[in-house]
N, C-alpha and C. Protein backbone atom coordinates (compact mmCIF):
# COMPACT_ATOMS: atom_id res chain seq x y z
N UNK A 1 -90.91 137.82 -145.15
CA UNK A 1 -91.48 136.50 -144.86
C UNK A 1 -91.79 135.73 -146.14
N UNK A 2 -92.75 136.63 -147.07
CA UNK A 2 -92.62 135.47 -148.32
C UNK A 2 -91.57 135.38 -149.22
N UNK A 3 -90.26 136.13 -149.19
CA UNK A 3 -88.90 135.60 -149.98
C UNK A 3 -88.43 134.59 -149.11
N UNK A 4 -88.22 134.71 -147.68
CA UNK A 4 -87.69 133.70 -147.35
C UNK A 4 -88.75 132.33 -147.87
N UNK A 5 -89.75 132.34 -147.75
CA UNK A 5 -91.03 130.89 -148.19
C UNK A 5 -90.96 130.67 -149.52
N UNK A 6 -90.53 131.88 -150.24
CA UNK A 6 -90.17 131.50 -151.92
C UNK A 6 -88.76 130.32 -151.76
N UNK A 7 -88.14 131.37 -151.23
CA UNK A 7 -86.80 130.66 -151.21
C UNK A 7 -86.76 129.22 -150.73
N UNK A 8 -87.40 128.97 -149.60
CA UNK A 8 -87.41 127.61 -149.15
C UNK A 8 -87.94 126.62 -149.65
N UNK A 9 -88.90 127.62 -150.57
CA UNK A 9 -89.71 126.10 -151.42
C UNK A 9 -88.77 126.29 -152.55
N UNK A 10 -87.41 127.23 -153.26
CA UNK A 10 -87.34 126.61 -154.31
C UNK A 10 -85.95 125.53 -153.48
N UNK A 11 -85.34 125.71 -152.61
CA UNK A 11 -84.28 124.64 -152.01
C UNK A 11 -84.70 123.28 -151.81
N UNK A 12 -86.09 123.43 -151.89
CA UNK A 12 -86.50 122.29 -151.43
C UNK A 12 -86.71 121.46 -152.63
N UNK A 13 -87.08 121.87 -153.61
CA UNK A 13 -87.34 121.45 -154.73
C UNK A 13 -85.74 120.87 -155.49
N UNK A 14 -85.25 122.14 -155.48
CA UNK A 14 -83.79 121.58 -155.73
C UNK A 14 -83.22 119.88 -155.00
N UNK A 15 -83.51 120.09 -153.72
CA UNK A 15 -82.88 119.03 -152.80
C UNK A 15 -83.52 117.71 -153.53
N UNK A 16 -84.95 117.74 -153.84
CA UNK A 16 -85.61 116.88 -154.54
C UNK A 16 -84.92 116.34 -155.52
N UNK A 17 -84.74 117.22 -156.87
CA UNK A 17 -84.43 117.19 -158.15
C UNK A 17 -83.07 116.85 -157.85
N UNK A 18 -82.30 117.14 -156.86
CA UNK A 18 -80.67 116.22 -157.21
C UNK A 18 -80.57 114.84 -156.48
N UNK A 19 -81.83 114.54 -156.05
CA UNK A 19 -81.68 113.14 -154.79
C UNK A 19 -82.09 112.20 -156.00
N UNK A 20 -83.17 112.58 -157.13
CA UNK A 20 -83.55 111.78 -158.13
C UNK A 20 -82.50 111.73 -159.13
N UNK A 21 -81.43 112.88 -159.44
CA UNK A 21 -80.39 112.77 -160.37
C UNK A 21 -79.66 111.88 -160.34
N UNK A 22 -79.21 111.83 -158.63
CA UNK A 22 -78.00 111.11 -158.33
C UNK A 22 -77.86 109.51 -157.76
N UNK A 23 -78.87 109.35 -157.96
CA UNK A 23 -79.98 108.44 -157.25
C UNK A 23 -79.74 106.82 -158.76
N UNK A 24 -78.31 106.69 -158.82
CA UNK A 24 -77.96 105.64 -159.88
C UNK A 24 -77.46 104.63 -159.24
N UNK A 25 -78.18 103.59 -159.60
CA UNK A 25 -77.55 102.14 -159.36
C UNK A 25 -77.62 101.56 -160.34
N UNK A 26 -76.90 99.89 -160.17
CA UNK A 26 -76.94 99.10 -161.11
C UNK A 26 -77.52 98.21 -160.88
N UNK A 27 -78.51 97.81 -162.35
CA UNK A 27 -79.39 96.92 -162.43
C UNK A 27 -78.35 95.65 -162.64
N UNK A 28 -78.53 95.15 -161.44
CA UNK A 28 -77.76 93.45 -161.60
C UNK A 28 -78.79 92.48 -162.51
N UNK A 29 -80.19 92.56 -162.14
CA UNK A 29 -80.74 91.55 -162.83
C UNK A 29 -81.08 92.19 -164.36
N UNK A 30 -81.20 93.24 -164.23
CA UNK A 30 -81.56 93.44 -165.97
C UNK A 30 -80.71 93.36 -166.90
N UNK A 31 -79.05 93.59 -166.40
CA UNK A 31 -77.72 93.60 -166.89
C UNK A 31 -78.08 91.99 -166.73
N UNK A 32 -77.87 91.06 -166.24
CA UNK A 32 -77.93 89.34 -166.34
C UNK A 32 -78.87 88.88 -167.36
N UNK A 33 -79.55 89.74 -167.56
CA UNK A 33 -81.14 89.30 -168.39
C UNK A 33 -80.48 89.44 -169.53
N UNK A 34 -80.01 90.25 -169.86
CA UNK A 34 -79.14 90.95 -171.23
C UNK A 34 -78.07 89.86 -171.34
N UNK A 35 -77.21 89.48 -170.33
CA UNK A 35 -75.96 88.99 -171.09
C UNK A 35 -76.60 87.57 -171.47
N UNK A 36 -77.68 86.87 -170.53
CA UNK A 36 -78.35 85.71 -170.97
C UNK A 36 -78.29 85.78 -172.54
N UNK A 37 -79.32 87.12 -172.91
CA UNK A 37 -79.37 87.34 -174.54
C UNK A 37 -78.43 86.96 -175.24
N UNK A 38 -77.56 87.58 -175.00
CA UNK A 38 -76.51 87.93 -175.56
C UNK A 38 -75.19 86.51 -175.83
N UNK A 39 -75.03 85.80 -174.79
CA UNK A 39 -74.38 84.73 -174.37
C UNK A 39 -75.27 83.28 -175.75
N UNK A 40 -76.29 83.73 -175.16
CA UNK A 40 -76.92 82.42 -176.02
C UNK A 40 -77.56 82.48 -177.37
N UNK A 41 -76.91 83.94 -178.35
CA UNK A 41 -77.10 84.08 -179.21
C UNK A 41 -75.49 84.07 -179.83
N UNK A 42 -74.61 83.97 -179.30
CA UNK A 42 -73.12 83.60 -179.25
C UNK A 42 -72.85 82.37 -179.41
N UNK A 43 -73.35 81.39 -178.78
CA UNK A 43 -73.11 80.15 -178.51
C UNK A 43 -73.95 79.15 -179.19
N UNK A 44 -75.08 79.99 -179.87
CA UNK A 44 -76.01 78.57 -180.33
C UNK A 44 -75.60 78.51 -181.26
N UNK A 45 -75.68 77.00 -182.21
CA UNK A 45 -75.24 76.55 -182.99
C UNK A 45 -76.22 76.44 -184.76
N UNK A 46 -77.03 76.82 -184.37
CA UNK A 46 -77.93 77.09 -185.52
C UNK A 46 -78.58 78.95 -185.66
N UNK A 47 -77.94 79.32 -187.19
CA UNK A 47 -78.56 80.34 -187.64
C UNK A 47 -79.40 80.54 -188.12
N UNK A 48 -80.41 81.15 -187.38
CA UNK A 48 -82.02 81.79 -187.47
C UNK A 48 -81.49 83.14 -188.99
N UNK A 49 -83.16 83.17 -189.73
CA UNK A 49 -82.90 84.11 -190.74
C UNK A 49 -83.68 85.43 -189.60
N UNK A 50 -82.67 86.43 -190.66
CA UNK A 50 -82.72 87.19 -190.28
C UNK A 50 -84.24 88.60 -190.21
N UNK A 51 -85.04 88.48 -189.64
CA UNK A 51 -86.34 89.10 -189.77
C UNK A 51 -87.25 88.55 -188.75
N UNK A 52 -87.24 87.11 -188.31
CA UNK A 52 -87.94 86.60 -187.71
C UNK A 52 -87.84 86.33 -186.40
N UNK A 53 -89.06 86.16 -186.16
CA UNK A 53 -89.45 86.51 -184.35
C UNK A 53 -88.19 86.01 -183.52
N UNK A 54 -87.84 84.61 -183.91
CA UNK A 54 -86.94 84.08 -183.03
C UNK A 54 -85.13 84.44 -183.51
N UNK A 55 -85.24 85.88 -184.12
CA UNK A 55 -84.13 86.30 -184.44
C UNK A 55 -83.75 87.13 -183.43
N UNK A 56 -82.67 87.06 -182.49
CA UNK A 56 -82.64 87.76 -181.43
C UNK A 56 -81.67 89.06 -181.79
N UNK A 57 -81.18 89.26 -183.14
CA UNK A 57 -80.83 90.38 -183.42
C UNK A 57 -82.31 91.33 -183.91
N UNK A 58 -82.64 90.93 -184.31
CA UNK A 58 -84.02 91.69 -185.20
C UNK A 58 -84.82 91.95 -183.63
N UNK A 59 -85.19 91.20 -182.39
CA UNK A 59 -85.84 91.35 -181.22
C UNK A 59 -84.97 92.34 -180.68
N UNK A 60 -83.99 92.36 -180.86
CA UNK A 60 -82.75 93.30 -179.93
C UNK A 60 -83.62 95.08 -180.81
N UNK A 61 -82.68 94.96 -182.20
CA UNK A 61 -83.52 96.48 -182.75
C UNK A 61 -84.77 96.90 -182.55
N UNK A 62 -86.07 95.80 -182.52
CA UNK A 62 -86.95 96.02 -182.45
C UNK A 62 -87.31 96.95 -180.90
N UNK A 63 -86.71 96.37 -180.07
CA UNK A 63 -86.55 96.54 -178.46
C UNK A 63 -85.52 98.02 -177.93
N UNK A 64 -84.69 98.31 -178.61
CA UNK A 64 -83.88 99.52 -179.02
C UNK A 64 -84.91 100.53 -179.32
N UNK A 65 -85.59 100.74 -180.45
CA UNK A 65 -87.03 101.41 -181.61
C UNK A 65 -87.77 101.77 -180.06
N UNK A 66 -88.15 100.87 -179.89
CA UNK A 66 -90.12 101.20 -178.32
C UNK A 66 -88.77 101.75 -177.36
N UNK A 67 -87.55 100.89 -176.99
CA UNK A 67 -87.19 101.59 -175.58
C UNK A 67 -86.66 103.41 -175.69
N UNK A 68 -86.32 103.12 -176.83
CA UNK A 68 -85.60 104.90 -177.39
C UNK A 68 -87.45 105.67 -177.46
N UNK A 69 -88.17 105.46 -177.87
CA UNK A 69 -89.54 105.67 -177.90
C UNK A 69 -89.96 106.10 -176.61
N UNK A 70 -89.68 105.45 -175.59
CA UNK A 70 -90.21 105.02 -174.35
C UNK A 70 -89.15 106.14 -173.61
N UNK A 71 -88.03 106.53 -173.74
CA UNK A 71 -87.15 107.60 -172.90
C UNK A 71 -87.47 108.44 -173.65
N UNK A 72 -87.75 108.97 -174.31
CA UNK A 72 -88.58 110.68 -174.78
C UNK A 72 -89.57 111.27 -174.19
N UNK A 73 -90.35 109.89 -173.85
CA UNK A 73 -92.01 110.18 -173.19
C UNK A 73 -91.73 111.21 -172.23
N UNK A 74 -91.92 112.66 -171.90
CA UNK A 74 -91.78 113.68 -171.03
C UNK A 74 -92.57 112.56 -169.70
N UNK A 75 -93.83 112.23 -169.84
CA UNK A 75 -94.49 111.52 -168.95
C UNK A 75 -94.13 110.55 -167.95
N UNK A 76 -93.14 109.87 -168.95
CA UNK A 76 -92.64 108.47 -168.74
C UNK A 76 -91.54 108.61 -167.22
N UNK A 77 -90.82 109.71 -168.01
CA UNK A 77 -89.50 110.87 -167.05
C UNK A 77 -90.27 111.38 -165.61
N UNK A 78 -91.50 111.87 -165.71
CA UNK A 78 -91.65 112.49 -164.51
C UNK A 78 -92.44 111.08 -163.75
N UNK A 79 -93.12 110.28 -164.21
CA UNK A 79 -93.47 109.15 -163.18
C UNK A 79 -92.47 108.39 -163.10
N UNK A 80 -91.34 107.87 -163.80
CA UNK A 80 -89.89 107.29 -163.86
C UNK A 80 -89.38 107.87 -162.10
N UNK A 81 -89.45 108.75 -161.96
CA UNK A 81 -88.51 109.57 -161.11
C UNK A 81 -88.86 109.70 -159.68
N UNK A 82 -90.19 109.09 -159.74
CA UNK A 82 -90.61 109.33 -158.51
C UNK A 82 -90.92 108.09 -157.78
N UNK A 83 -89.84 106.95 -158.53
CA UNK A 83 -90.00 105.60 -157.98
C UNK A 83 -88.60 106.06 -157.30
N UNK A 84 -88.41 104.86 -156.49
CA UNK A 84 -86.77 104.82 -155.62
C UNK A 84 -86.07 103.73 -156.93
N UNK A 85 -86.21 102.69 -157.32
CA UNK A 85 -85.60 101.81 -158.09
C UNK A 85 -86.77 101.71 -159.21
N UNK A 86 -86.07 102.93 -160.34
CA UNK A 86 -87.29 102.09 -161.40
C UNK A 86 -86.82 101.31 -162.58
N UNK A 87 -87.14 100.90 -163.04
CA UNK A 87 -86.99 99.67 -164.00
C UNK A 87 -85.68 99.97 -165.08
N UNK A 88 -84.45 99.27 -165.04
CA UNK A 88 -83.40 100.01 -165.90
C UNK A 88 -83.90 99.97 -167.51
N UNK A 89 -83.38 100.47 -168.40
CA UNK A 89 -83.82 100.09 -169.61
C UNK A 89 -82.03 100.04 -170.36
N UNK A 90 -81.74 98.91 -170.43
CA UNK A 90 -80.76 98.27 -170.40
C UNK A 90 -80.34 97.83 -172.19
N UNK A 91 -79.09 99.02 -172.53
CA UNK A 91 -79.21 98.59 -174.43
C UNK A 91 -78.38 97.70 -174.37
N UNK A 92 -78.75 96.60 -175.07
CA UNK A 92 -77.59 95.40 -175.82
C UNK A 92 -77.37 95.37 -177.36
N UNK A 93 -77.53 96.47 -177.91
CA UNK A 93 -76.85 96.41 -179.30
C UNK A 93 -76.44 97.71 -179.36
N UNK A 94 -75.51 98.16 -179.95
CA UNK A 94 -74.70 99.25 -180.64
C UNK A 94 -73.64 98.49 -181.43
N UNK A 95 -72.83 99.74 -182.85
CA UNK A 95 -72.12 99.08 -183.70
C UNK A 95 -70.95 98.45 -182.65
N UNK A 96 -70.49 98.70 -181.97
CA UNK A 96 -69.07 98.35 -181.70
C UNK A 96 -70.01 96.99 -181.15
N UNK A 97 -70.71 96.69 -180.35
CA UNK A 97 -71.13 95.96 -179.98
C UNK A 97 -71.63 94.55 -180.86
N UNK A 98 -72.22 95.28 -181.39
CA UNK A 98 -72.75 93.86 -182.48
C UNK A 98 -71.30 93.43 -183.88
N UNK A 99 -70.76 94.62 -183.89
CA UNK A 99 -69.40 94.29 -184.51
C UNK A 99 -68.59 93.20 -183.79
N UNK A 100 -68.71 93.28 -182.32
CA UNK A 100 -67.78 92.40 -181.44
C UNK A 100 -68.62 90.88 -181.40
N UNK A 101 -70.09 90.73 -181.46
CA UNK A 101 -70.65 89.56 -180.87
C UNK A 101 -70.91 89.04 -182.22
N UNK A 102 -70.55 89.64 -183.13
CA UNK A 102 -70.61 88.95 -184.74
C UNK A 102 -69.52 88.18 -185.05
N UNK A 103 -68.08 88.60 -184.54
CA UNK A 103 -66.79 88.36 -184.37
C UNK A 103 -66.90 86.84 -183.72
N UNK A 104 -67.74 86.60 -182.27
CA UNK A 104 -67.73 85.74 -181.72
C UNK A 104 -68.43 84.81 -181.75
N UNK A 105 -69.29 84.49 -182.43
CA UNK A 105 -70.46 83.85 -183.11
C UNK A 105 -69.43 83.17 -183.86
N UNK A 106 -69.23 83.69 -184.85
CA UNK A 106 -68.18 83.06 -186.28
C UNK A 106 -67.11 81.97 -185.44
N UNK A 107 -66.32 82.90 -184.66
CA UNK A 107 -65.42 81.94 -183.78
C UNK A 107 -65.90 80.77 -183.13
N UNK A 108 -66.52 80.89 -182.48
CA UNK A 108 -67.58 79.63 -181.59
C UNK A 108 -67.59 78.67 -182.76
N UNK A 109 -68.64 79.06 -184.03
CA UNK A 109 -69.42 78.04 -184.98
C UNK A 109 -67.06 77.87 -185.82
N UNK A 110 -66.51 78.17 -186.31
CA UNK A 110 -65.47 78.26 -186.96
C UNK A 110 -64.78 77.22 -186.17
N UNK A 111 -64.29 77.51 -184.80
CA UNK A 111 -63.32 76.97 -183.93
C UNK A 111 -63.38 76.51 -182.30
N UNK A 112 -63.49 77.50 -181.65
CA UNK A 112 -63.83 77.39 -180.70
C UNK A 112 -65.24 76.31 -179.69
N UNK A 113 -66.20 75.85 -180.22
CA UNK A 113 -67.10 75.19 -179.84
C UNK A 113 -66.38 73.61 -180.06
N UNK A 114 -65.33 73.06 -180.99
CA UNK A 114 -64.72 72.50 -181.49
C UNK A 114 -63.75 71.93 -179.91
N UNK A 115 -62.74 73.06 -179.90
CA UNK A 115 -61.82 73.24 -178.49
C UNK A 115 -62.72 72.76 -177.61
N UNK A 116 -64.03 73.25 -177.08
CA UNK A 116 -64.78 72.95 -175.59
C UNK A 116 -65.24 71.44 -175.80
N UNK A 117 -65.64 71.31 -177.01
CA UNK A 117 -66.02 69.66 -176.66
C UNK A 117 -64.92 68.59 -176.72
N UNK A 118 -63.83 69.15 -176.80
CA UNK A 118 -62.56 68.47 -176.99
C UNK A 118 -61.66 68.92 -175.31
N UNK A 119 -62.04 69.69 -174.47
CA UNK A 119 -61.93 70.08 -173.16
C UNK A 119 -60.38 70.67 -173.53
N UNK A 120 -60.39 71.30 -174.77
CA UNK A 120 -58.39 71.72 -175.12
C UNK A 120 -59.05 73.08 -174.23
N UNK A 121 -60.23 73.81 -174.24
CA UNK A 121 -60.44 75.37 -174.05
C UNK A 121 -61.63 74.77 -173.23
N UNK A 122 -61.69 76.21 -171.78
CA UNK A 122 -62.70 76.04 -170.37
C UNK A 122 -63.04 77.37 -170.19
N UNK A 123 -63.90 77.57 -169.81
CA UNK A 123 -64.34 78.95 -169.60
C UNK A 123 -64.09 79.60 -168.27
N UNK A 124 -63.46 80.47 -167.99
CA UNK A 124 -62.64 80.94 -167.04
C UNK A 124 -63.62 81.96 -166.03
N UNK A 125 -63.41 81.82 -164.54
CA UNK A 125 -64.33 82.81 -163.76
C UNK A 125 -64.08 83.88 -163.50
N UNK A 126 -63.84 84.35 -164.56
CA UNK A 126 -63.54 86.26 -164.46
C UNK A 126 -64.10 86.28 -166.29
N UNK A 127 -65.15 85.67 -166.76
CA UNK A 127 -65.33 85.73 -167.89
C UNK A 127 -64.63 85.77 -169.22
N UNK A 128 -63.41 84.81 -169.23
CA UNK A 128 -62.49 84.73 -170.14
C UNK A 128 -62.57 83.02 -170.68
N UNK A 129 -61.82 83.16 -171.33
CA UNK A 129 -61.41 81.75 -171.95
C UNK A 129 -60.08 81.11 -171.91
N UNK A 130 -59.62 79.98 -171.77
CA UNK A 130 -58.41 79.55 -171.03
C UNK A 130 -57.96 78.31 -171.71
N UNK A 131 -56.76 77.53 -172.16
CA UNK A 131 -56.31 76.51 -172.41
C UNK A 131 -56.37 75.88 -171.38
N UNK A 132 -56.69 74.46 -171.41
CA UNK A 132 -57.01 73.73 -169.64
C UNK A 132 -56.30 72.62 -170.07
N UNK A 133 -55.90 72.60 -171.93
CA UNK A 133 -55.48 70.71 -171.93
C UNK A 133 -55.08 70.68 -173.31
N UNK A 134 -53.58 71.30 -173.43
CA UNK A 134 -53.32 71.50 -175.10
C UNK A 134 -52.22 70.22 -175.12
N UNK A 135 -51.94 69.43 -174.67
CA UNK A 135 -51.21 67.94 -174.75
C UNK A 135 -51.66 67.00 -176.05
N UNK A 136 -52.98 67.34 -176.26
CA UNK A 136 -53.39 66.33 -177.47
C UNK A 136 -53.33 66.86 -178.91
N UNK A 137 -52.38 67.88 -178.53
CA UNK A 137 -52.26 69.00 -179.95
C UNK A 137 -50.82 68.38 -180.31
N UNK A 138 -50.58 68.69 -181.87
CA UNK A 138 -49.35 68.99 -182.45
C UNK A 138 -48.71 70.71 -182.27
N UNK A 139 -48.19 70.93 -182.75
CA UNK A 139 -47.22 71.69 -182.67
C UNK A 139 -47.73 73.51 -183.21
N UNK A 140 -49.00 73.18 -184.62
CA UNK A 140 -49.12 73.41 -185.58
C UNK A 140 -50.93 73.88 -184.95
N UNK A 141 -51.29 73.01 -184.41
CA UNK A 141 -52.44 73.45 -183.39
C UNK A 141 -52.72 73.67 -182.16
N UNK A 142 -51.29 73.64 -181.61
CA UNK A 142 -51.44 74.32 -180.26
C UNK A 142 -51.34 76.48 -180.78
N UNK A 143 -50.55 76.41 -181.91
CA UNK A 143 -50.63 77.62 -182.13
C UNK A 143 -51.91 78.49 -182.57
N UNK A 144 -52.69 77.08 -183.28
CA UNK A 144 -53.99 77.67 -183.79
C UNK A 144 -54.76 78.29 -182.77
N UNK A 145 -54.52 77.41 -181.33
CA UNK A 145 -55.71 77.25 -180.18
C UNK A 145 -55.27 78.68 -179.42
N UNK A 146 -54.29 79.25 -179.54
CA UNK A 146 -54.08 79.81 -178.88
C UNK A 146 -54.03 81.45 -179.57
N UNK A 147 -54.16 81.37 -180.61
CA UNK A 147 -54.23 82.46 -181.48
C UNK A 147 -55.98 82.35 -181.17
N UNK A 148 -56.52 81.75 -181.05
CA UNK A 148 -58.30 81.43 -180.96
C UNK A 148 -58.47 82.14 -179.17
N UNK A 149 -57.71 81.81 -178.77
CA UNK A 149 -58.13 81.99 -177.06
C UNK A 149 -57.58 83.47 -177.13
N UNK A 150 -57.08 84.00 -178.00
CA UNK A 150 -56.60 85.49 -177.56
C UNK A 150 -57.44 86.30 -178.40
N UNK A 151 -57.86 85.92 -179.27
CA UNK A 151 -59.05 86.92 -180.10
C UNK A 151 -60.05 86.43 -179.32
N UNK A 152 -60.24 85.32 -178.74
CA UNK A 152 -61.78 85.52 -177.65
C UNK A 152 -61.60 86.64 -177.15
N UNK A 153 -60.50 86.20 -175.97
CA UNK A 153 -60.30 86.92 -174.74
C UNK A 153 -60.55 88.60 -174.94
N UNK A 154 -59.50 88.85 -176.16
CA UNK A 154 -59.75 90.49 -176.57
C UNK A 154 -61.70 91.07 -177.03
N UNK A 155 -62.28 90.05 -177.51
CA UNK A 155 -63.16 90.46 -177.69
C UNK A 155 -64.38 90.89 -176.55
N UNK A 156 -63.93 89.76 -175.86
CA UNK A 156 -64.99 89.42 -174.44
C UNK A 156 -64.50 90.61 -173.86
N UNK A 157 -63.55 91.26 -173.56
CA UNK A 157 -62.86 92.30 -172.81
C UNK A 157 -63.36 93.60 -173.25
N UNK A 158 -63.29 93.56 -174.38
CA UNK A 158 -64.05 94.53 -175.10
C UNK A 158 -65.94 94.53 -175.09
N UNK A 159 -66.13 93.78 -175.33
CA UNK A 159 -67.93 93.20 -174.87
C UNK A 159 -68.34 93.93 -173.64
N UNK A 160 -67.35 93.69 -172.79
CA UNK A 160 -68.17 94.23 -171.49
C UNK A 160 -67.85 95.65 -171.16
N UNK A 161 -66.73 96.64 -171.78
CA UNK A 161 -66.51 97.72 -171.80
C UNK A 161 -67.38 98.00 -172.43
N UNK A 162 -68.00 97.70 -173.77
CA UNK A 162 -68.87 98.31 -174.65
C UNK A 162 -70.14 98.34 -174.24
N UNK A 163 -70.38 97.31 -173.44
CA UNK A 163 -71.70 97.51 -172.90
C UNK A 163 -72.09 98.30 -171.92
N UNK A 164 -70.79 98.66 -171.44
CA UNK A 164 -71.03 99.25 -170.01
C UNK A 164 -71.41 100.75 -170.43
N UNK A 165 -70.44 101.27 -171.76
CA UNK A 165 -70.47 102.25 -172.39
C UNK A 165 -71.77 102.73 -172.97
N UNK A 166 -72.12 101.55 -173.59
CA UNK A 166 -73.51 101.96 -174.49
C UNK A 166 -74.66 102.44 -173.19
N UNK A 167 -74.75 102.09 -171.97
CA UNK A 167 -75.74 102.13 -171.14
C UNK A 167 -75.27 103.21 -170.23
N UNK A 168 -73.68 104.39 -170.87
CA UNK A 168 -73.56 105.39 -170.21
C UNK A 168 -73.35 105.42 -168.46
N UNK A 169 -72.63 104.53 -168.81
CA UNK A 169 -71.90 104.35 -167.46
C UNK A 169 -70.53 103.20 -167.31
N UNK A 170 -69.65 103.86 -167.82
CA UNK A 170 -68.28 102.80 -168.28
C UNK A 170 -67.54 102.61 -166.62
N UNK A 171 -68.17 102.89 -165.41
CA UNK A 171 -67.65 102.24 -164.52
C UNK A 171 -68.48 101.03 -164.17
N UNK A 172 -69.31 100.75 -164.68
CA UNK A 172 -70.11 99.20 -164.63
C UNK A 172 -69.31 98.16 -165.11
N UNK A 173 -68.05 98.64 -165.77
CA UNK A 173 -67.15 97.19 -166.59
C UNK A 173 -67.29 95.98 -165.78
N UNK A 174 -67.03 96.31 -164.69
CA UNK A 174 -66.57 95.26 -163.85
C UNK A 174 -68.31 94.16 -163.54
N UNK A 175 -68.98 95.18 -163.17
CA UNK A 175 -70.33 94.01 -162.68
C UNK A 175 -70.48 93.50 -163.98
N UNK A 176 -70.65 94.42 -165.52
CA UNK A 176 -71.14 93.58 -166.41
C UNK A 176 -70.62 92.54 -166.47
N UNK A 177 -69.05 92.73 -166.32
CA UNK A 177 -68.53 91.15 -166.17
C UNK A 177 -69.22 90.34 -166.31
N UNK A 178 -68.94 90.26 -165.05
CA UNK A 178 -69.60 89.51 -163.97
C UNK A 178 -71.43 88.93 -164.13
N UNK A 179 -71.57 89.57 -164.79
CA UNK A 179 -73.23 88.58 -165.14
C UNK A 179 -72.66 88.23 -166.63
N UNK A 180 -71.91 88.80 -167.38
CA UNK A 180 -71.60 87.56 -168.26
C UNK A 180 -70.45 86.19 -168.24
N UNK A 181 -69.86 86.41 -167.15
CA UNK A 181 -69.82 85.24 -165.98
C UNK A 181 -70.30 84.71 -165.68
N UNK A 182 -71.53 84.42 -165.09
CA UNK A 182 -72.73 83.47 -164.78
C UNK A 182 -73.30 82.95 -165.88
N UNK A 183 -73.67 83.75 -166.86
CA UNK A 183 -74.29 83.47 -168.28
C UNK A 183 -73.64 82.43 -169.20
N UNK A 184 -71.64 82.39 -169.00
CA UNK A 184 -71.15 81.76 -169.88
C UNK A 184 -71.14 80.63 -168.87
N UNK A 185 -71.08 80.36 -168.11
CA UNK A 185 -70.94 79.22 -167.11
C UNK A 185 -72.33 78.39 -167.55
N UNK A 186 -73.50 79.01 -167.14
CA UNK A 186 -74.77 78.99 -166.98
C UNK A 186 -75.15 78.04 -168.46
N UNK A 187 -74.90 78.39 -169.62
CA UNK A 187 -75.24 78.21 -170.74
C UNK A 187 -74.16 77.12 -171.34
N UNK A 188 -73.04 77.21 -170.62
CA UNK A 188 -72.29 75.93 -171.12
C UNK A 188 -72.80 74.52 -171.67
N UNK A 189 -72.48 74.10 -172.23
CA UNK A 189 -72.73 72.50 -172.80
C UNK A 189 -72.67 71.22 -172.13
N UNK A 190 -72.88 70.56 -171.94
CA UNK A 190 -73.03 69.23 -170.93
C UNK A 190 -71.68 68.85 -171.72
N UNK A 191 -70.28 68.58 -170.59
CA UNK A 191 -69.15 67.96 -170.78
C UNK A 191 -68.23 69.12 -171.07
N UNK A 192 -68.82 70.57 -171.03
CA UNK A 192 -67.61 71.44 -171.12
C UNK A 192 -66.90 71.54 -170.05
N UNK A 193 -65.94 72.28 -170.20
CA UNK A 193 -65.12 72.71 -168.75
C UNK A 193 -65.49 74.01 -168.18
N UNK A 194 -65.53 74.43 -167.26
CA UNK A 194 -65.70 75.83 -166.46
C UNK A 194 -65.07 75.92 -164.83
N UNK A 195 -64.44 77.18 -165.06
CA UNK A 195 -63.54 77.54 -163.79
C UNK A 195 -64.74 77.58 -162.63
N UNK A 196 -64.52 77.38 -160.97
CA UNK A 196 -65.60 77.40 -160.41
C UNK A 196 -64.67 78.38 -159.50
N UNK A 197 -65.42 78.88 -158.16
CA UNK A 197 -64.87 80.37 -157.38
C UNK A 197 -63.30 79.79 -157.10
N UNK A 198 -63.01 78.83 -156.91
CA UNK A 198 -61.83 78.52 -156.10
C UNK A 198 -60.90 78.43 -157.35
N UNK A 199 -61.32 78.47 -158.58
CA UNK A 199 -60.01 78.32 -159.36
C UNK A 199 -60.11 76.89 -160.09
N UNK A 200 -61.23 75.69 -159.55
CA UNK A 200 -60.73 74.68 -159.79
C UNK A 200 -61.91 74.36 -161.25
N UNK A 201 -61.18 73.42 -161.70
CA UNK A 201 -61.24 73.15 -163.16
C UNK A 201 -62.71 72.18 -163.49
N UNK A 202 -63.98 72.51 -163.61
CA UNK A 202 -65.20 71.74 -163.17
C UNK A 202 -65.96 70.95 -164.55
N UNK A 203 -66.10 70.29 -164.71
CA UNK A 203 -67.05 69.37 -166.04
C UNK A 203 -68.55 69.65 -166.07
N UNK A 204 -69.39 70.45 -166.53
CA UNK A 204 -70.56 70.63 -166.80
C UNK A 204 -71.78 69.24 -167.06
């Protein structure tokens, strides 16, 4: 009688401990919260020095430091676990990562921000970038624009694999997308272009 009551309490415990293992979803809004970051430290047009509060690379490491801090806590793990949905802790910097959004920064301020207010380049709804209106080009800069729209595209493609990666779970590619989809739409410029669900070609 008490092996079988050993036994049942340790199955039971087990049954516990793999319902909390397996027990993974994806944070849609904390992944959106992030690409917000991320999107509008891409796109703005003035560089902050580097150290200060409103440096959103220096807020990113700083936030990396307490959250890596914060997953060690043995404590943290056993009250963590005994929520149904607890709070994701969601990384937006690693090298490949900040290697890629450094890449795109330069491009934006270099070229690209150039293209959108000129409506030659639109931001596409699968999170890409697209020629919508290369007619007012020569010959000599339709090649430029388009050598520009393919190092986006490769990078953005890469962006959201990497992120999906850094947060240890590379089948998320697809949702991260997808909230940096909303984000690039979202954050667009008054008079840019952006793809809307149907495909069609929309003015901000």
């Amino acid at each position: 009688m008490k092996t079988w009551f050993r036994t049942s309490i340790i199955l039971s415990f087990l049954v516990v401990a793999a319902c909390v293992t397996i027990n993974v979803y994806f944070p849609a809004a904390e992944m959106e919260s992030a690409a917000e970051k991320i999107v509008r430290d891409v796109l703005k047009e003035e560089q902050q020095d580097e150290g200060t509060e409103d440096n959103p690379q220096g807020a990113l490491h700083r936030h990396q430091e307490s959250s890596w801090l914060a997953r060690i806590n043995p404590l943290n793990f056993i009250i963590g676990s005994a929520h149904a949905q607890p709070q994701a802790d969601i990384t937006l910097s690693s090298p490949a990562i900040d290697a890629i959004t450094a890449r795109m920064k330069q491009r934006v301020n270099d070229y690209l921000r150039d293209y959108l207010n000129k409506n030659v380049v639109g931001f596409t709804n699968d999170g890409l970038v697209e020629i919508v209106n290369i007619d007012q080009l020569d010959l000599k800069e339709r090649q430029a624009v388009k050598k520009v729209v393919a190092d986006e595209n490769r990078d953005r493609i890469a962006l959201y694999r990497e992120m999906a990666i850094a947060n240890d779970h590379p089948e998320w590619e697809d949702q991260v997308r997808q909230a940096f989809v909303k984000q690039w739409i979202a954050q667009a410029q008054s008079g840019w272009l952006y793809q809307d669900n149907s495909g069609r070609w929309v003015k901000k």
